[in-house]
N, C-alpha and C. Protein backbone atom coordinates (compact mmCIF):
# COMPACT_ATOMS: atom_id res chain seq x y z
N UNK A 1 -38.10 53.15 235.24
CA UNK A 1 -39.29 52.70 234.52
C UNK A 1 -38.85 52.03 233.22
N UNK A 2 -39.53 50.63 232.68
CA UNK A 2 -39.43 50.64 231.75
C UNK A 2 -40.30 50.63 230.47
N UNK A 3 -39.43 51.37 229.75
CA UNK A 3 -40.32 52.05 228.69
C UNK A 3 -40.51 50.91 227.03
N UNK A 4 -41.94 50.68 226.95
CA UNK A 4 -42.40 50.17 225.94
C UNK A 4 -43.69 50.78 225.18
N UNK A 5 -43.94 49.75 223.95
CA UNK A 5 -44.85 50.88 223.72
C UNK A 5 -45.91 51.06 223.90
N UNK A 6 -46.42 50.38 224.77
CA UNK A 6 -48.01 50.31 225.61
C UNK A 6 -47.09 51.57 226.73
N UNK A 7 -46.79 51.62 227.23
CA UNK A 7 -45.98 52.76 228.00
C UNK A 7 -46.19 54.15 227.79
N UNK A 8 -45.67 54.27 226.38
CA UNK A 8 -45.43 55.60 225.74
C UNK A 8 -46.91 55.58 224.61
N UNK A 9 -47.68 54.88 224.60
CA UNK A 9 -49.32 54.61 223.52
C UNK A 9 -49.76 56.42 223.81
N UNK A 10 -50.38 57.32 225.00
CA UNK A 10 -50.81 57.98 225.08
C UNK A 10 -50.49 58.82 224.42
N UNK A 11 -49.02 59.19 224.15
CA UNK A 11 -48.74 61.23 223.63
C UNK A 11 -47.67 60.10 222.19
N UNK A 12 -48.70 60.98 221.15
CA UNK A 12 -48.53 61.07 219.56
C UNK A 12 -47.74 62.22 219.09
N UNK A 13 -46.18 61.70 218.78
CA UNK A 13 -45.19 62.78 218.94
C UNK A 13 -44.93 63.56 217.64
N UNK A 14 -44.63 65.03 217.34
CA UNK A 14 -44.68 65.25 216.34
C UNK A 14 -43.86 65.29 215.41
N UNK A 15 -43.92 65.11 214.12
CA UNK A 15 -43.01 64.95 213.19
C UNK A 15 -42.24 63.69 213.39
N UNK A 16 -42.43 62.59 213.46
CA UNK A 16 -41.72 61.35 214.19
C UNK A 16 -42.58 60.20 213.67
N UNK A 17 -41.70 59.45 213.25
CA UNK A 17 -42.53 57.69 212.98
C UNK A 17 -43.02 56.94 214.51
N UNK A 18 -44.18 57.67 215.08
CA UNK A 18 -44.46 57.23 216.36
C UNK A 18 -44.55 55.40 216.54
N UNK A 19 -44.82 54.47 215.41
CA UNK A 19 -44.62 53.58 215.74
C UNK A 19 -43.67 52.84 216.13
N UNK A 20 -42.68 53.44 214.99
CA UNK A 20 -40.92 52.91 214.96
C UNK A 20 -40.43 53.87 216.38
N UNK A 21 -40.67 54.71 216.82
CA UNK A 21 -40.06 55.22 217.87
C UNK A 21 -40.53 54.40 219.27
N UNK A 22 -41.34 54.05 219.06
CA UNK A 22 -42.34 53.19 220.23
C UNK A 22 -42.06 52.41 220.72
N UNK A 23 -41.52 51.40 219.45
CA UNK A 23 -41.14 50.02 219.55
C UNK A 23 -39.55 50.67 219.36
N UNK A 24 -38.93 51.48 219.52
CA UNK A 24 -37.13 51.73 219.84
C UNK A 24 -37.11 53.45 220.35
N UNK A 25 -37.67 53.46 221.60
CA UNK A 25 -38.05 54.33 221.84
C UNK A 25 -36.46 55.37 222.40
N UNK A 26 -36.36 56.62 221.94
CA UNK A 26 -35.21 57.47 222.20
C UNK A 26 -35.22 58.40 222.97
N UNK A 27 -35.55 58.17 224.53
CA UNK A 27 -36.21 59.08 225.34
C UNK A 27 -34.36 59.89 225.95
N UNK A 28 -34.82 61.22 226.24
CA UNK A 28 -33.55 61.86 227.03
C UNK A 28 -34.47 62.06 228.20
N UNK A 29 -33.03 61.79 228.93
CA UNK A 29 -33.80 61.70 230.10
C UNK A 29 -33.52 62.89 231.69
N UNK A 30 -32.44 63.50 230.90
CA UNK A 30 -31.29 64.91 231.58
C UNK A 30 -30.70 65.26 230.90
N UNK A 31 -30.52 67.01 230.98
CA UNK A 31 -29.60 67.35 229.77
C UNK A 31 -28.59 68.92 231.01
N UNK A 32 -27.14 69.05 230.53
CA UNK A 32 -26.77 69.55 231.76
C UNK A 32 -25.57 70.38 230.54
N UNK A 33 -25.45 71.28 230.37
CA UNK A 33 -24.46 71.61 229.63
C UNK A 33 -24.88 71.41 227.66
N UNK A 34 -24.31 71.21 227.09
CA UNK A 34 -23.91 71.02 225.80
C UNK A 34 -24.54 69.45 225.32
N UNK A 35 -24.71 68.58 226.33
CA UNK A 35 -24.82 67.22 226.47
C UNK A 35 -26.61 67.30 227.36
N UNK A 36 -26.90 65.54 226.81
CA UNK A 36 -28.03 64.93 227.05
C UNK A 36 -27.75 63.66 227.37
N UNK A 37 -28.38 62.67 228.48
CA UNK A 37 -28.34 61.39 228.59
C UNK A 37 -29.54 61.01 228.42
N UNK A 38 -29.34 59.85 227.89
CA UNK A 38 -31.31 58.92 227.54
C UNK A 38 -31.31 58.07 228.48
N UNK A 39 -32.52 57.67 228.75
CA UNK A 39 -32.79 56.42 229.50
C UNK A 39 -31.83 55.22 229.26
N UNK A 40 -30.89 54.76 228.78
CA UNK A 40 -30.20 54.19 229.12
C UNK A 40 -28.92 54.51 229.76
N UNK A 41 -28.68 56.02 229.76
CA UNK A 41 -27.87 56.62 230.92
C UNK A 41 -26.38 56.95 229.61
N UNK A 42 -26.61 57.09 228.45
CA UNK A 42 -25.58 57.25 227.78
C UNK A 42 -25.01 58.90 227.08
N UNK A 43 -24.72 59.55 227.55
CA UNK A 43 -24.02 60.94 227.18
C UNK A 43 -23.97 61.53 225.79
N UNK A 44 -24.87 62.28 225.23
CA UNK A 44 -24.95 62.51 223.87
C UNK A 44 -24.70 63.78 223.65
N UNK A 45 -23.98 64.50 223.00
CA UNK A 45 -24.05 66.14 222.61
C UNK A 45 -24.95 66.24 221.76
N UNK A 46 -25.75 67.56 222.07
CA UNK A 46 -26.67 67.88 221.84
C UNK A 46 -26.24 69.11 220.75
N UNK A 47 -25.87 68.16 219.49
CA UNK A 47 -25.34 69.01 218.44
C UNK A 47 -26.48 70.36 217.70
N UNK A 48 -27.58 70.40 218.01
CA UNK A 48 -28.59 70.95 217.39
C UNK A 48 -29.26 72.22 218.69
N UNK A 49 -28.84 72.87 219.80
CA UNK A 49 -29.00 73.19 220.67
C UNK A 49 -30.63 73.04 221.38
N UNK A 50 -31.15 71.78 221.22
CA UNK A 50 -32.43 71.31 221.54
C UNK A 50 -33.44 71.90 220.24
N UNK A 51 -32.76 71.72 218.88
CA UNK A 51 -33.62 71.96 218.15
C UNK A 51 -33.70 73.58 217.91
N UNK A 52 -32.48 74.31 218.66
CA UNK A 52 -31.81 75.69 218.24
C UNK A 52 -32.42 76.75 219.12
N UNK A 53 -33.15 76.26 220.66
CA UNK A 53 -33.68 77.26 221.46
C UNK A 53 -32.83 77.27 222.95
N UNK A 54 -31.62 76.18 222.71
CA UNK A 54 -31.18 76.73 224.21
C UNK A 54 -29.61 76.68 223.17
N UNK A 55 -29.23 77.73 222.71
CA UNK A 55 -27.92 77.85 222.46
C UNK A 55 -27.04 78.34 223.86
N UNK A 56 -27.61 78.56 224.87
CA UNK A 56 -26.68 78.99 225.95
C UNK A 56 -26.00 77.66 226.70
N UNK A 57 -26.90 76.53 226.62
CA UNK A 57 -27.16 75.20 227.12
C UNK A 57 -27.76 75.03 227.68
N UNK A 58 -27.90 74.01 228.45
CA UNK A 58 -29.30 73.37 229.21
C UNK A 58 -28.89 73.25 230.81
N UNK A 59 -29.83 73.24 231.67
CA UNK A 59 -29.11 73.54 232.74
C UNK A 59 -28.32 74.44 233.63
N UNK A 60 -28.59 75.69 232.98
CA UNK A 60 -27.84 76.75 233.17
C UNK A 60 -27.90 77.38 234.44
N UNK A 61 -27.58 77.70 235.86
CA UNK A 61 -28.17 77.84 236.56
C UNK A 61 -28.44 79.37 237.19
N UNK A 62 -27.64 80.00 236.54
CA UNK A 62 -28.11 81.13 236.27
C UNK A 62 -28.98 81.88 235.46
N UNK A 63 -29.20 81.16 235.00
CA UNK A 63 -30.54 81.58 233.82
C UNK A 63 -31.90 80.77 234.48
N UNK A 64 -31.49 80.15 235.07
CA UNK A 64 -32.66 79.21 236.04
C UNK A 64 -33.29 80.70 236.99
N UNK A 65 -32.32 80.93 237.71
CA UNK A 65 -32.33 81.63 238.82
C UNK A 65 -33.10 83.52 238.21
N UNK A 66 -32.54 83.52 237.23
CA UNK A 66 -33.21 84.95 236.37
C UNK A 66 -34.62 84.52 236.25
N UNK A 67 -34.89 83.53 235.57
CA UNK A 67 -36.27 83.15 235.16
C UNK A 67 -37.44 83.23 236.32
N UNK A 68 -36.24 82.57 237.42
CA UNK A 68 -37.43 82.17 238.85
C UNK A 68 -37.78 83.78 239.83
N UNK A 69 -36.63 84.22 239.76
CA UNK A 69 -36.64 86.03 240.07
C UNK A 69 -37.92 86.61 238.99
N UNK A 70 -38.51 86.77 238.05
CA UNK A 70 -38.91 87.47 236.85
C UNK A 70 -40.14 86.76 237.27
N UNK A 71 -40.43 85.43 237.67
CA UNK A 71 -41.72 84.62 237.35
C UNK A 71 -42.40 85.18 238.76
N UNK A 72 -41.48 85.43 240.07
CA UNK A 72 -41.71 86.24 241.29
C UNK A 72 -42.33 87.43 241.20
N UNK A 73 -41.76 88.10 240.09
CA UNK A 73 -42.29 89.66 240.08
C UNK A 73 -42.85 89.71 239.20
N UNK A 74 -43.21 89.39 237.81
CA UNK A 74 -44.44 89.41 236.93
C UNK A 74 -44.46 88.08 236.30
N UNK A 75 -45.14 87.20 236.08
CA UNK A 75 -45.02 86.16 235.14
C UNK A 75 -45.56 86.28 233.93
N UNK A 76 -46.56 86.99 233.42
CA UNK A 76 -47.04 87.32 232.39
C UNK A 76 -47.66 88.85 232.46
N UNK A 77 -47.66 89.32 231.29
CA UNK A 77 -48.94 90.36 231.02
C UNK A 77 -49.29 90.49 229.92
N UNK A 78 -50.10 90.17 229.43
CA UNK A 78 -50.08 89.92 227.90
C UNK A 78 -50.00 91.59 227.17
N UNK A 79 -49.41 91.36 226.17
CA UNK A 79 -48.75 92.66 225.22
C UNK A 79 -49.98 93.13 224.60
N UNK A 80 -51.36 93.37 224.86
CA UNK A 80 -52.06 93.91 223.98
C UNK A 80 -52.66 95.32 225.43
N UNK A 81 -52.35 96.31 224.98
CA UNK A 81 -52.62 97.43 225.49
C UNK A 81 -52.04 97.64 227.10
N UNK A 82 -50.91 96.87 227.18
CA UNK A 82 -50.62 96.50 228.68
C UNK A 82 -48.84 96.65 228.59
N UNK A 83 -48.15 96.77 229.62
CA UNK A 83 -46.89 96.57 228.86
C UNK A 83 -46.44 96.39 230.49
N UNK A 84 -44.71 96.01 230.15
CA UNK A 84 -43.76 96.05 231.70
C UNK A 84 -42.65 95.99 231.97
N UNK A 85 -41.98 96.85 232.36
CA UNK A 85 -40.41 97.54 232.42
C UNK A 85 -39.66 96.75 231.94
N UNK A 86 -39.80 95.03 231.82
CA UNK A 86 -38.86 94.74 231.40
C UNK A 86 -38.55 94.37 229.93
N UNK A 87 -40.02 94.61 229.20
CA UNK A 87 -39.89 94.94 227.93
C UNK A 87 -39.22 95.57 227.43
N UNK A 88 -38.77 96.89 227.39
CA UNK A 88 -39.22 98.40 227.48
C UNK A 88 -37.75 98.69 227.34
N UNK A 89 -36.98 97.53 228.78
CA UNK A 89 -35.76 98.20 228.77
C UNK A 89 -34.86 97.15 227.69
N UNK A 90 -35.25 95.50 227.84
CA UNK A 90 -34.78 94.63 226.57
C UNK A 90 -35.53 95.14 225.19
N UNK A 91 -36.07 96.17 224.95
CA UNK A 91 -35.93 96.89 223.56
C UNK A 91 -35.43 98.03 223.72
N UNK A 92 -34.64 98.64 224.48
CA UNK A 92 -33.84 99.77 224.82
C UNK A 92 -32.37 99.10 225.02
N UNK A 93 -32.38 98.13 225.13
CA UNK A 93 -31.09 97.39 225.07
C UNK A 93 -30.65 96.64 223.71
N UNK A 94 -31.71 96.27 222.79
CA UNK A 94 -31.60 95.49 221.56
C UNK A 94 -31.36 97.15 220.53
N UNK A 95 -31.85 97.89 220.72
CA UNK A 95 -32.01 99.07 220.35
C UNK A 95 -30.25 99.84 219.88
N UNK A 96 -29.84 99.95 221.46
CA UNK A 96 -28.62 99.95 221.45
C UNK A 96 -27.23 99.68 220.53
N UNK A 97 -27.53 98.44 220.16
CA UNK A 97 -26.68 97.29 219.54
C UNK A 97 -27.19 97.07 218.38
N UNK A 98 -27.96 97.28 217.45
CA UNK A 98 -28.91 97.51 216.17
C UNK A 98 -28.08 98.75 215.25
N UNK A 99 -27.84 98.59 213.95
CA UNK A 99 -27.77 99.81 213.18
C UNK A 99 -28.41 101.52 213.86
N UNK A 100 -27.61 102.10 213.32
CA UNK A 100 -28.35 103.61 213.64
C UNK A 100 -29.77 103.56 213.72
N UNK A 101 -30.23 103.00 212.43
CA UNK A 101 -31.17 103.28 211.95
C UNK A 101 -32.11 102.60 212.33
N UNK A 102 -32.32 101.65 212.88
CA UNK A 102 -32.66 100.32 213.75
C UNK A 102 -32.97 100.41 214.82
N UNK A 103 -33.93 101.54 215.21
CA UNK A 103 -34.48 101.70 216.73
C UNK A 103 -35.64 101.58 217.20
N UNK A 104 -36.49 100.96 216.52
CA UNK A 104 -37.30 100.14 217.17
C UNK A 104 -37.47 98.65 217.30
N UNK A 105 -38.30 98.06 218.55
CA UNK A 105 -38.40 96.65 218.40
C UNK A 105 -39.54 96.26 218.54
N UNK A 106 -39.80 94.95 217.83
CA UNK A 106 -41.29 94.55 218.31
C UNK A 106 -41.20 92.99 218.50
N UNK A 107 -41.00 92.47 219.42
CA UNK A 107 -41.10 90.83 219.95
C UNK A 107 -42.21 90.02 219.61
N UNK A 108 -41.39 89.06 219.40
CA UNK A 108 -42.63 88.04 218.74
C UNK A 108 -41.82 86.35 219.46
N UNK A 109 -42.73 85.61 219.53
CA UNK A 109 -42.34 84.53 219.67
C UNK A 109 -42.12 83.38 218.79
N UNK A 110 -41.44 83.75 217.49
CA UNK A 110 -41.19 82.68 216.72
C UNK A 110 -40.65 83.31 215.18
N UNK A 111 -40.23 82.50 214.50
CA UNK A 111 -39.77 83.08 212.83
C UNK A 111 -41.27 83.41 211.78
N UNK A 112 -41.75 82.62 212.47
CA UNK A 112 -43.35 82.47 211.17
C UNK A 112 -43.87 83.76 211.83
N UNK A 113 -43.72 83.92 213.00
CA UNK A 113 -44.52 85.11 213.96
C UNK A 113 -43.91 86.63 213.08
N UNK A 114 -42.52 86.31 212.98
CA UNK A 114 -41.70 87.49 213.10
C UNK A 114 -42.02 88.11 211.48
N UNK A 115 -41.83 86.93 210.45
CA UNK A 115 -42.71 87.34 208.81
C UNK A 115 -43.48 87.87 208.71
N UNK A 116 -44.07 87.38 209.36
CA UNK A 116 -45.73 87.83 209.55
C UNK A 116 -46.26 88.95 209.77
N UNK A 117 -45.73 89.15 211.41
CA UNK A 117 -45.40 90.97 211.47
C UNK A 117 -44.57 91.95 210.63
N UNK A 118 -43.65 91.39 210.08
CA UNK A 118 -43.01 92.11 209.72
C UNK A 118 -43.62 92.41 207.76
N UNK A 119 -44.47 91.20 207.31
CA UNK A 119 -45.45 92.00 206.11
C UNK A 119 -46.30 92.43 206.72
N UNK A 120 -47.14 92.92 207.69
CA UNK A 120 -48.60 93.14 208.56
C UNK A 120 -47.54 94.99 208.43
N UNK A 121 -46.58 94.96 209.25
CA UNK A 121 -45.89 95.96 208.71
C UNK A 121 -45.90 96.79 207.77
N UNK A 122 -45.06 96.74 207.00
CA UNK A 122 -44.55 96.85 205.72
C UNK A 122 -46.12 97.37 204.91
N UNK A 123 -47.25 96.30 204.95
CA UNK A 123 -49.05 96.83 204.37
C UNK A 123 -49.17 97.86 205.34
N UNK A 124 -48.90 98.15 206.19
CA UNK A 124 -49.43 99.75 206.88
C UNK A 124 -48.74 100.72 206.91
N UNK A 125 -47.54 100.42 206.46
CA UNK A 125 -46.45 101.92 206.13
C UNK A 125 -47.27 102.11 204.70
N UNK A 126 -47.41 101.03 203.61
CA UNK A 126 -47.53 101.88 202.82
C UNK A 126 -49.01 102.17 202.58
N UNK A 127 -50.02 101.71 203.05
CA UNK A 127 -51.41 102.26 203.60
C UNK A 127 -51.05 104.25 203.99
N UNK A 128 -50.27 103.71 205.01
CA UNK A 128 -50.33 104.83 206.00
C UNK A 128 -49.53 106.20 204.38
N UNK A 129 -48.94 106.15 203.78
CA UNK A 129 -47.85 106.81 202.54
C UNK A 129 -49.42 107.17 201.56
N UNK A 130 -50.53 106.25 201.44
CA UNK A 130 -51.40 106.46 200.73
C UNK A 130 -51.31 105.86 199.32
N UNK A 131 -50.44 104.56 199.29
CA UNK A 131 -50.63 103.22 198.38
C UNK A 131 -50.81 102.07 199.04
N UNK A 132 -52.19 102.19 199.54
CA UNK A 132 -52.65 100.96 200.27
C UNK A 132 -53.23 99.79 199.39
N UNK A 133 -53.06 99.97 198.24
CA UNK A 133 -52.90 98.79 197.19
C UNK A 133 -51.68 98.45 196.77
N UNK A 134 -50.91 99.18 196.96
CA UNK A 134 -49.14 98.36 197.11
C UNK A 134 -48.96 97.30 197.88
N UNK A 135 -48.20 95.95 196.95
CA UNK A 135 -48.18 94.80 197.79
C UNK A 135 -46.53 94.17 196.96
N UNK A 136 -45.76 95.19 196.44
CA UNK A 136 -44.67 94.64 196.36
C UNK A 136 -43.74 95.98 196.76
């Protein structure tokens, strides 16, 4: 296909000079290892691990194959009053490998997520101590 910017007009990309990308557009087009090729078929390392979420690499095919096993036997359950073994045992395993003192876990999907909980926290220990106007 070739790509111009009547082509690519529909999806407004984020954080990006969508016009200047439009008109010199930097599409990847496979990524297999450590490395990415773009639509012009040229081999790039993917110095930033896709923006720091596949540090294992891309393409992995064993991690393909875990994912597609897991999506077979539960694909979701959402975490509010519901739970499923394989939570349970990857916080019995993070648990493990954590300081002594460091035995519980609570998953979140992101850094802003993880702050967040973790002051939402921190206001109910000391609620719960009976300085629920403590905020430093």
């Amino acid at each position: 296909m070739q790509y111009t910017a009547n082509t690519l007009e529909q999806h407004w990309m984020p954080f990006t000079a969508n016009r200047e990308f439009k008109n010199e557009p930097r599409l990847i087009t496979r990524s297999e290892g450590v490395y990415l090729w773009n639509h012009h078929g040229e081999r790039l390392l993917d110095g930033s691990s896709g923006l720091f979420c596949v540090a294992a690499g891309h393409g992995r095919k064993e991690i393909a194959e875990a994912v597609y096993r897991q999506l077979q036997e539960n694909d979701y359950s959402a975490p509010f009053n519901l739970g499923h073994p394989g939570g349970f045992e990857l916080a019995r395993q993070v648990a493990a490998i954590t300081p002594e003192e460091i035995n519980h876990v609570f998953f979140t999907n992101s850094g802003s997520e993880a702050v967040d909980t973790a002051l939402k926290i921190a206001m109910a220990y000391h609620r719960a101590r009976g300085e629920g106007q403590r905020i430093r």
